[in-house]
N, C-alpha and C. Protein backbone atom coordinates (compact mmCIF):
# COMPACT_ATOMS: atom_id res chain seq x y z
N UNK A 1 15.43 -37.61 -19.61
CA UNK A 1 15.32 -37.93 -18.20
C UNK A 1 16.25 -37.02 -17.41
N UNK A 2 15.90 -36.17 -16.56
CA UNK A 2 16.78 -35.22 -15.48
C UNK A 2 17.91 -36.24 -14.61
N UNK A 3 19.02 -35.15 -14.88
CA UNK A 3 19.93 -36.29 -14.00
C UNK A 3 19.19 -35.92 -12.60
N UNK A 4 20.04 -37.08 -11.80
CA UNK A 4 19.46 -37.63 -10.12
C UNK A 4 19.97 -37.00 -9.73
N UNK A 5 21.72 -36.40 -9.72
CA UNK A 5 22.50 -36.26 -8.84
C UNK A 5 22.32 -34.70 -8.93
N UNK A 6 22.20 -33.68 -7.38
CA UNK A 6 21.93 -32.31 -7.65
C UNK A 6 23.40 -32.03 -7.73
N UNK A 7 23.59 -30.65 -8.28
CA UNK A 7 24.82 -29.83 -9.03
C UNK A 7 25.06 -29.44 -8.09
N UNK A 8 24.77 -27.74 -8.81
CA UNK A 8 25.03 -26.74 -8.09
C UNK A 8 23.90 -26.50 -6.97
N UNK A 9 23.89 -25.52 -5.97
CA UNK A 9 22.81 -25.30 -5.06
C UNK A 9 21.66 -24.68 -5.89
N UNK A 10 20.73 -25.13 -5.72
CA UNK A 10 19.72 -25.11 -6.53
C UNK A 10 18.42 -24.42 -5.67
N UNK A 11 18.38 -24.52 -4.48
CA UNK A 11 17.34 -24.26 -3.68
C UNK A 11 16.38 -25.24 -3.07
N UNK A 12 16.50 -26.78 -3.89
CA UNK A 12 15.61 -27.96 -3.13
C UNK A 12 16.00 -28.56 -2.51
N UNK A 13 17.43 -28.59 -2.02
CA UNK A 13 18.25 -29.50 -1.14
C UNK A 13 19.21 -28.79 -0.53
N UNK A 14 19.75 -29.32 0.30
CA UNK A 14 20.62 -28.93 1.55
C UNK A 14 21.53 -30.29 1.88
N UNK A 15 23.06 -29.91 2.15
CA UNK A 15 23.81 -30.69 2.72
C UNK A 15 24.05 -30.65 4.19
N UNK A 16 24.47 -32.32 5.03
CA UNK A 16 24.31 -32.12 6.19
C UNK A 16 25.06 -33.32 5.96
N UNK A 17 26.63 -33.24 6.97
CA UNK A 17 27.32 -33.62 6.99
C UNK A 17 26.97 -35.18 7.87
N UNK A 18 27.52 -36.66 7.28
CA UNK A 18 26.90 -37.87 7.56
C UNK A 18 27.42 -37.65 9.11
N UNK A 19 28.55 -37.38 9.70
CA UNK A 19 28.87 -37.46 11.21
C UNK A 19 27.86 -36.62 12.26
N UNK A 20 27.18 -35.49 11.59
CA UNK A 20 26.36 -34.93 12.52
C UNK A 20 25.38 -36.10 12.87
N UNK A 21 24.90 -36.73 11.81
CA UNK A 21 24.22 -37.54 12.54
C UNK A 21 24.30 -39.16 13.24
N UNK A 22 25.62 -39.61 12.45
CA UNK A 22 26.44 -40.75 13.08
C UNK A 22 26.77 -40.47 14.65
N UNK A 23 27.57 -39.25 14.77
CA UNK A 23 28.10 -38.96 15.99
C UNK A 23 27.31 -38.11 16.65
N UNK A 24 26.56 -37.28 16.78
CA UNK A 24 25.66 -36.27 17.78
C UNK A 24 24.70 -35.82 17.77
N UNK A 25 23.62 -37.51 16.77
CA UNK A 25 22.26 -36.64 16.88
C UNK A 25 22.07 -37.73 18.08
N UNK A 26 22.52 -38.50 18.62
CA UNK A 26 22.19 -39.05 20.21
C UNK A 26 22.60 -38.19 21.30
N UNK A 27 23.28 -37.66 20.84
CA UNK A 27 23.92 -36.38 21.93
C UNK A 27 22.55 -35.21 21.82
N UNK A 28 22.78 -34.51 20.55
CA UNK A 28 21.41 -33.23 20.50
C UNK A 28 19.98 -33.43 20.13
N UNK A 29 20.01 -35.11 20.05
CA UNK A 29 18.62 -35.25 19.32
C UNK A 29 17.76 -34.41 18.54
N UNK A 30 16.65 -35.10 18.25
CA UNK A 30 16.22 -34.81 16.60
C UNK A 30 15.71 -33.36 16.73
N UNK A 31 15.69 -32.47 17.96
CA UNK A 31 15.48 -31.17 17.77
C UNK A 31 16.76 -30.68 17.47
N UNK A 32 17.95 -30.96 18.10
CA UNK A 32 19.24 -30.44 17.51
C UNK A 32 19.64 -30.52 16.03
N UNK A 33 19.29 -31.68 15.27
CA UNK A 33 19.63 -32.24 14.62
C UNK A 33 18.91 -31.16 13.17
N UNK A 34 17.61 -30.87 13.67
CA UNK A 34 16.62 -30.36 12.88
C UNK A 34 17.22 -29.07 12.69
N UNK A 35 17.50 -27.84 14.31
CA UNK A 35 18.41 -27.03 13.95
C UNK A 35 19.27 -26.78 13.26
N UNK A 36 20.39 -28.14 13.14
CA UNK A 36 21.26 -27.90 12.32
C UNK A 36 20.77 -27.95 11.12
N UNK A 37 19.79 -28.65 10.67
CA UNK A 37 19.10 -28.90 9.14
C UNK A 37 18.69 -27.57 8.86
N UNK A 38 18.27 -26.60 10.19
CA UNK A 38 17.78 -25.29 9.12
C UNK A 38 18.67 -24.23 9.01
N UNK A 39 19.62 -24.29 9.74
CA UNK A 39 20.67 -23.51 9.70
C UNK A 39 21.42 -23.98 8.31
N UNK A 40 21.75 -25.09 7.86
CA UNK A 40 21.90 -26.20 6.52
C UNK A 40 21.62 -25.34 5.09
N UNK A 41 19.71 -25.09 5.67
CA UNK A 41 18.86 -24.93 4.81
C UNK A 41 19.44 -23.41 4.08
N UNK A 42 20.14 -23.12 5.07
CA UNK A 42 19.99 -20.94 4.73
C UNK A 42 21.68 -20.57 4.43
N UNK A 43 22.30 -21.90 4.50
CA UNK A 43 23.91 -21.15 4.93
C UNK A 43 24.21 -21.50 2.98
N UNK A 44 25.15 -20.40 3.09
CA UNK A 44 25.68 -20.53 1.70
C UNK A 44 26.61 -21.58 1.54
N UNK A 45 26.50 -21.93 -0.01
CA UNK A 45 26.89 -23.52 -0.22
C UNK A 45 28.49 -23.41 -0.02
N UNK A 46 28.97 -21.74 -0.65
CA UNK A 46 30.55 -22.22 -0.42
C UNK A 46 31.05 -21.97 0.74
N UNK A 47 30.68 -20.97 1.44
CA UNK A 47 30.94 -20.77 2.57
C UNK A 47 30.80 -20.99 4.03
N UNK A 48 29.29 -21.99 3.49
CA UNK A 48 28.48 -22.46 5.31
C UNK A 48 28.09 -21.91 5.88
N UNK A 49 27.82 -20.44 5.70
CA UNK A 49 27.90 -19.36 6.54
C UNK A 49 26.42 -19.12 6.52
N UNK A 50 25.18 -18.22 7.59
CA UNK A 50 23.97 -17.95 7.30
C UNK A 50 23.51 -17.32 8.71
N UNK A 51 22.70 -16.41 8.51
CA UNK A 51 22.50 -15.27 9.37
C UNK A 51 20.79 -15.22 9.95
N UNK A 52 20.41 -16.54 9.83
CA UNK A 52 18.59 -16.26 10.06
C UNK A 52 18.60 -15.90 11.50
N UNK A 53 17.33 -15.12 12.07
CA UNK A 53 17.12 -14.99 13.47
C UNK A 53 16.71 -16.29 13.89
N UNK A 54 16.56 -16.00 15.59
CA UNK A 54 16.41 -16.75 16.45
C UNK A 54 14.51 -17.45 15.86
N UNK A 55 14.50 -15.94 15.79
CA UNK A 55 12.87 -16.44 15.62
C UNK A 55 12.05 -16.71 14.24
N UNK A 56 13.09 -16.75 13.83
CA UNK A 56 12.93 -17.58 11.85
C UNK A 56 13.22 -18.25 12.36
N UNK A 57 14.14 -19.04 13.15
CA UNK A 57 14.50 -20.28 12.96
C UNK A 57 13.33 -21.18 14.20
N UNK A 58 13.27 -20.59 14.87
CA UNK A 58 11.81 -20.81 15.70
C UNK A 58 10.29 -21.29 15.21
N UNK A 59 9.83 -20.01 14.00
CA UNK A 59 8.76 -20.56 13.47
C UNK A 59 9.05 -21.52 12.55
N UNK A 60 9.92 -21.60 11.81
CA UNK A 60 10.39 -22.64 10.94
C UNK A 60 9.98 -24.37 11.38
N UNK A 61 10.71 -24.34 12.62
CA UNK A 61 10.67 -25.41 13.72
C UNK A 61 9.68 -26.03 14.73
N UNK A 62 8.75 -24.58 15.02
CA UNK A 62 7.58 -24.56 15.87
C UNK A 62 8.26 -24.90 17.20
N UNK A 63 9.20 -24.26 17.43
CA UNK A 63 9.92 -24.17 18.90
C UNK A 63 9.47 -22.72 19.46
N UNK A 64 10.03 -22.82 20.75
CA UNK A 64 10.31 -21.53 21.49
C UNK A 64 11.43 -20.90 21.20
N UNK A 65 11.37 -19.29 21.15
CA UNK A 65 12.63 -19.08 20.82
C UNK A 65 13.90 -19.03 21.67
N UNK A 66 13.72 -19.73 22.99
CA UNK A 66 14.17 -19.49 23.84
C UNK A 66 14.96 -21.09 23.92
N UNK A 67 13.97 -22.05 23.54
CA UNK A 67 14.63 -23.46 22.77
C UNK A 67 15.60 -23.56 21.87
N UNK A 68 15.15 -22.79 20.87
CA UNK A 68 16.30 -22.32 19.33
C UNK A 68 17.60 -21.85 20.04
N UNK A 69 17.92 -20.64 21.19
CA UNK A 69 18.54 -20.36 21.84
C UNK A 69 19.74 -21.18 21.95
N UNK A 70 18.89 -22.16 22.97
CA UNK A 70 19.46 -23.02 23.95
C UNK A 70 20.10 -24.03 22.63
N UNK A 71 19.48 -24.41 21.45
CA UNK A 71 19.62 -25.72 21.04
C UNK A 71 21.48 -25.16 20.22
N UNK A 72 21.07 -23.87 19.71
CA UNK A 72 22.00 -22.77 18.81
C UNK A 72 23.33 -22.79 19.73
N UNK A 73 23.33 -22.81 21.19
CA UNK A 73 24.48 -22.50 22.14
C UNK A 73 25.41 -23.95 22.04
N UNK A 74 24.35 -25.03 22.10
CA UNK A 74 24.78 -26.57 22.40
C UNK A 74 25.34 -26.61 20.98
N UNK A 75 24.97 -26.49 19.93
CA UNK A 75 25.77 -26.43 18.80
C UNK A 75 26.75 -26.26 18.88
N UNK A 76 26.77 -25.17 19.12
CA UNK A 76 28.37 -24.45 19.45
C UNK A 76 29.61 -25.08 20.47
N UNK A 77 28.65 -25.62 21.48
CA UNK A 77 29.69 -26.03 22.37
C UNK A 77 30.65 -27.52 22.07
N UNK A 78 29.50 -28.18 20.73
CA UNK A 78 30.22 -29.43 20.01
C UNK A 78 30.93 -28.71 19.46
N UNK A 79 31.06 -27.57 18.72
CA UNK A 79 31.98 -27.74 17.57
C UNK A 79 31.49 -27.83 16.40
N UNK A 80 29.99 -27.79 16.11
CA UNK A 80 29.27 -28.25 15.11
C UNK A 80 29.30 -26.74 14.28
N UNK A 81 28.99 -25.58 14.37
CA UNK A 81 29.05 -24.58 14.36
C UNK A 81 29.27 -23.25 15.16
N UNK A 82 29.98 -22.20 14.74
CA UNK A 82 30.11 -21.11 15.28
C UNK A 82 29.53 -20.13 14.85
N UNK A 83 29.57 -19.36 16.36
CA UNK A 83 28.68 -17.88 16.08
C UNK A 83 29.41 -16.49 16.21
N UNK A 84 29.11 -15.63 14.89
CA UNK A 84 29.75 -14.52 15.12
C UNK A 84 28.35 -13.40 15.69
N UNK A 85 28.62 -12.88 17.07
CA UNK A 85 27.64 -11.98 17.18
C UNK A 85 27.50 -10.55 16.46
N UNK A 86 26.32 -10.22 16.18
CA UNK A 86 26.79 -9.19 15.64
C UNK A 86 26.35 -7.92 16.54
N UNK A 87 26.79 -6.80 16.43
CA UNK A 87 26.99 -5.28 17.48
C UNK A 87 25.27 -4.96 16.88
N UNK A 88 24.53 -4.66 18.04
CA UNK A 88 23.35 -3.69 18.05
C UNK A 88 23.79 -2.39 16.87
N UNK A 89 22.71 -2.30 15.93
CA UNK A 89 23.07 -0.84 15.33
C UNK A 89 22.06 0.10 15.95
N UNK A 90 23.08 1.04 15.67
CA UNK A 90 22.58 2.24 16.03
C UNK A 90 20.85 2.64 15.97
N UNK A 91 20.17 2.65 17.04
CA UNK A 91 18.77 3.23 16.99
C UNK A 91 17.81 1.98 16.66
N UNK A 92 18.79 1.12 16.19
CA UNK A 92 18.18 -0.27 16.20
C UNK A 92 18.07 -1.84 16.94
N UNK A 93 17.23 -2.65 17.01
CA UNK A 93 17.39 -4.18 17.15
C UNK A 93 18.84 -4.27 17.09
N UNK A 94 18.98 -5.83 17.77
CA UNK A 94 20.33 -6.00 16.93
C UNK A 94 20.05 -6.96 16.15
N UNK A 95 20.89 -7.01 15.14
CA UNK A 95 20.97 -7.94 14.04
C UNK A 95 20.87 -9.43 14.13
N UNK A 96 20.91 -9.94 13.43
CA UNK A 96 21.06 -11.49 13.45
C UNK A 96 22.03 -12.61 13.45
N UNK A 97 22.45 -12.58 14.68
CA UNK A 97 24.04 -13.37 14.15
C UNK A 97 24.67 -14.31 13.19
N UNK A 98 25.95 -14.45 12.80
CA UNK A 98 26.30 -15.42 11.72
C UNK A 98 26.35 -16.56 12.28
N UNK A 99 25.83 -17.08 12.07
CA UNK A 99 26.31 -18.53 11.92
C UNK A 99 27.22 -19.21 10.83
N UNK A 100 28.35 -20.46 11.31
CA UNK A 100 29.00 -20.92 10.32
C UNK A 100 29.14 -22.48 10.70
N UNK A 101 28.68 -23.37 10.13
CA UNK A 101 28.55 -24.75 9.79
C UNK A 101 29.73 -25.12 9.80
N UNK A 102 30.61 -25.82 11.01
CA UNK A 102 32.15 -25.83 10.91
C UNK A 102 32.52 -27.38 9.71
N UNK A 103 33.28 -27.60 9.53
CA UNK A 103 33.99 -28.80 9.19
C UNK A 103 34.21 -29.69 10.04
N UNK A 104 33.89 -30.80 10.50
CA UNK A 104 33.98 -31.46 11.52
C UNK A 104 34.71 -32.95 11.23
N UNK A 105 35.78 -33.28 12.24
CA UNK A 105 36.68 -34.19 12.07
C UNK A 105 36.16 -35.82 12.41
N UNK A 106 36.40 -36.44 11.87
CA UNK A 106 35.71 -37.69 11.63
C UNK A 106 36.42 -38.47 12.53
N UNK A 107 36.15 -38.80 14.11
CA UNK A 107 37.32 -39.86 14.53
C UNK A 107 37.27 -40.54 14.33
N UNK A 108 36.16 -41.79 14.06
CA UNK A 108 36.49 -42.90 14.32
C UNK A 108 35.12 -42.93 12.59
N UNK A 109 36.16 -44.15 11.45
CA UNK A 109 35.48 -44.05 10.12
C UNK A 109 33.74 -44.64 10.66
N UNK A 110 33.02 -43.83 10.17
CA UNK A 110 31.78 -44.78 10.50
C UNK A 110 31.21 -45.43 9.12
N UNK A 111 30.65 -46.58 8.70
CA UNK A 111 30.16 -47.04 7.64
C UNK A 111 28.23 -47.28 7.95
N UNK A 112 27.45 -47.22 6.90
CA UNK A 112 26.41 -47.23 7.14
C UNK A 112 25.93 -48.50 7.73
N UNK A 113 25.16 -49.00 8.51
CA UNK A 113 24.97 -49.76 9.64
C UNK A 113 23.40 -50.72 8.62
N UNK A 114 23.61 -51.60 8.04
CA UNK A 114 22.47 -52.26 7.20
C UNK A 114 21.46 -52.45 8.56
N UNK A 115 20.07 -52.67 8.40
CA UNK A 115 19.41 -52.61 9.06
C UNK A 115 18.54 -54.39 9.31
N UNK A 116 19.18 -54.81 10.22
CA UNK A 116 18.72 -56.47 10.12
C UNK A 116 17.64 -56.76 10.71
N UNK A 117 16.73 -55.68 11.78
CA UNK A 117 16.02 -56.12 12.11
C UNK A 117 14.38 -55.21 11.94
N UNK A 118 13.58 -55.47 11.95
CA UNK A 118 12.45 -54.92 11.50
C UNK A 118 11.72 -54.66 13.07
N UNK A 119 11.72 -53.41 13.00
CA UNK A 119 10.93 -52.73 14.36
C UNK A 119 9.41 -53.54 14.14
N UNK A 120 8.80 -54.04 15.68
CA UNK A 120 7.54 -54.30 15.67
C UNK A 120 6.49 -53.26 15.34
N UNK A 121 5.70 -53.35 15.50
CA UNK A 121 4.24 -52.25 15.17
C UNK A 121 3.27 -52.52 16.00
């Protein structure tokens, strides 16, 4: 029987820290939230770090890239992640900036919230 619990990064899963969505997926909602999941999806496991374009991360999402933009800036302005831009090369596009998945400080402990009531239909 395969163990349950994944190891090392393997390629079928992605970590996403429980406060992003305790604390600021009511703030960036589930398009923010998704951003951060694909930025998640691409950043290296030890470092957090990941470089997709605007417009990978666009079709990925089925946004505008001008949404991805906007959603990529608001990231930033939580604290959720930072961006290193990178310099136009020479004769070329410019590149794709870094992104880095920060560490984010937990103020207030949150515990998972049991669910007592059953949404109507």
């Amino acid at each position: 029987m395969p163990d349950p619990k994944p190891r090392a990064p393997s390629g079928h899963w992605l970590r996403i820290d429980h406060i992003v969505i305790d604390n600021y997926a009511a703030e960036i909602g589930a398009i923010g939230v998704g951003v951060y999941a694909a930025l998640a999806r691409f950043a290296d496991f030890n470092h957090r770090s990941c470089h997709p374009s605007y417009d990978t991360l666009a079709r990925m999402l089925a946004l505008s890239r001008r949404h991805v933009i906007r959603v990529v800036r608001q990231l930033a302005d939580l604290g959720l992640i930072s961006i290193k831009r990178s310099p136009p090369s020479v004769g070329r596009r410019r590149r794709s900036n870094t992104y880095t998945l920060l560490a984010i400080q937990d103020e207030l402990p949150l515990s998972p919230k049991p669910c007592t009531t059953i949404p109507d239909m």
